[in-house]
Protein backbone atom coordinates (compact mmCIF):
# COMPACT_ATOMS: atom_id res chain seq x y z
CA UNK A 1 0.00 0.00 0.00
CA UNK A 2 3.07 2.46 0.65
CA UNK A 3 6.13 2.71 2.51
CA UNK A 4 6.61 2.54 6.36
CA UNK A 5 10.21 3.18 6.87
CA UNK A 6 10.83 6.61 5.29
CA UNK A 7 14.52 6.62 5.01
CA UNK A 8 13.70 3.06 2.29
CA UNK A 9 11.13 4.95 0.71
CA UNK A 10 13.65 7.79 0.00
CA UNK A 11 16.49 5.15 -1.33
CA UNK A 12 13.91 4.08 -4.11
CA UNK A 13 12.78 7.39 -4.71
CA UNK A 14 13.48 7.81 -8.57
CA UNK A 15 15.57 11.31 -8.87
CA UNK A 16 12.66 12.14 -11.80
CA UNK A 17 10.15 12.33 -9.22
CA UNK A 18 12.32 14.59 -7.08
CA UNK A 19 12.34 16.94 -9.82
CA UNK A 20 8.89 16.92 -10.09
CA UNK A 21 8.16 17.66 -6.43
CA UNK A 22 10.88 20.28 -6.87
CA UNK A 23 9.10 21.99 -10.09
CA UNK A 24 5.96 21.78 -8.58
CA UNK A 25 7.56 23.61 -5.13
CA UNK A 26 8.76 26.49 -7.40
CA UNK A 27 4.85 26.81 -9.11
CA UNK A 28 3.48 26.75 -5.30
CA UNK A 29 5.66 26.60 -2.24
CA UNK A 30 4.53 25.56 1.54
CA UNK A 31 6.37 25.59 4.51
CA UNK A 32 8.10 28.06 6.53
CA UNK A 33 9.20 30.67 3.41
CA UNK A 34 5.43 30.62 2.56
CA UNK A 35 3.96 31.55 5.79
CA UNK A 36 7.09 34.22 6.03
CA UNK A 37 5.95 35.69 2.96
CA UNK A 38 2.45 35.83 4.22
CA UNK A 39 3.40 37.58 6.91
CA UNK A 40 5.35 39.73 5.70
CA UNK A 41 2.54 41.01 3.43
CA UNK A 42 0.26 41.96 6.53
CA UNK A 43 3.01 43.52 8.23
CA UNK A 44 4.49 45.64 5.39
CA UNK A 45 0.39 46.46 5.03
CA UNK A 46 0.23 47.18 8.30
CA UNK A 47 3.42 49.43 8.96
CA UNK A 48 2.48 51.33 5.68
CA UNK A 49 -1.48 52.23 6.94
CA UNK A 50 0.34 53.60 10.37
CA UNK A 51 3.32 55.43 8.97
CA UNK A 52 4.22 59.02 9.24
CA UNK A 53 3.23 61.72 6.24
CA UNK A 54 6.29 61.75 4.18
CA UNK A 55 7.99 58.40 5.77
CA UNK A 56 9.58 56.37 3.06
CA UNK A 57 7.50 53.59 2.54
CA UNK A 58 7.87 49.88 3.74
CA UNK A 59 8.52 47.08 1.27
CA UNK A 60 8.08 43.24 2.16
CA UNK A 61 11.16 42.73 1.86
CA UNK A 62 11.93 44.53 4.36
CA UNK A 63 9.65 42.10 6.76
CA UNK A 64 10.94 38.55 5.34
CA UNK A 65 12.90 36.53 7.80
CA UNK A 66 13.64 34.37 5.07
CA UNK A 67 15.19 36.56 1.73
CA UNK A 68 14.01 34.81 -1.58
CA UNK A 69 16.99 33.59 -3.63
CA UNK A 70 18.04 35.65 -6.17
CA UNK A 71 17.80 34.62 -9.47
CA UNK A 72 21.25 34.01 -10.60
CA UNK A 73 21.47 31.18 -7.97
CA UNK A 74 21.52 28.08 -9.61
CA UNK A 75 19.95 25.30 -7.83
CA UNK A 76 21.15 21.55 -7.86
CA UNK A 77 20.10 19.00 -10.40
CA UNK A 78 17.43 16.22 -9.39
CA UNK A 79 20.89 14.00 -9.35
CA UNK A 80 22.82 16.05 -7.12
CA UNK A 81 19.65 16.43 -4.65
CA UNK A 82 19.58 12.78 -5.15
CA UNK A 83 22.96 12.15 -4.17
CA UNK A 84 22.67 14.51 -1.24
CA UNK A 85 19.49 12.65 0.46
CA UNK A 86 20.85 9.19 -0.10
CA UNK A 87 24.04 10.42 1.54
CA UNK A 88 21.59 12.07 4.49
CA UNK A 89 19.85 8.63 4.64
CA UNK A 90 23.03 6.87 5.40
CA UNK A 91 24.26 9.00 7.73
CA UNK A 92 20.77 8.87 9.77
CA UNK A 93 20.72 5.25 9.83
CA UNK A 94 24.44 4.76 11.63
């Protein structure tokens, strides 16, 4: 039905499939960055309704805890990210 142990289910994982959790990350991301960005929304909302006449205004940017990557970082292949979680499986299960 599916995999209990999550460290064999990530040694069969086929690399492909990693890149098409990764591609479908970058069309809609969850997590952490998300809910920073969220946030950071609101607050540069916020700070902008309740600043000062003539106060430069606030950005979102200037709210994230979490800066987005810029775009002429280049991100690993599926086989590198591969590589890297089979390495972080072995290394969990010593």
């Amino acid at each position: 039905m599916g995999e209990i142990d999550p460290y064999a289910m990530i040694e069969d994982l086929p690399a492909s499939l990693l890149a098409e959790w990764r591609a479908f990350y970058e069309c809609d991301p969850w997590g952490e960055q998300r809910a920073d960005s969220r946030v950071a929304v609101l607050s540069a909302l916020t700070a902008n309704m309740n600043r000062g006449k003539g106060q430069k205004a606030y950005e979102i940017r200037d709210f994230l805890l979490y800066p987005p990557p810029s775009h002429e970082q280049k991100g690993d292949d599926a086989q590198t990210l591969m590589a890297k979680l089979k390495h972080l499986v072995k290394k969990a299960k010593m």
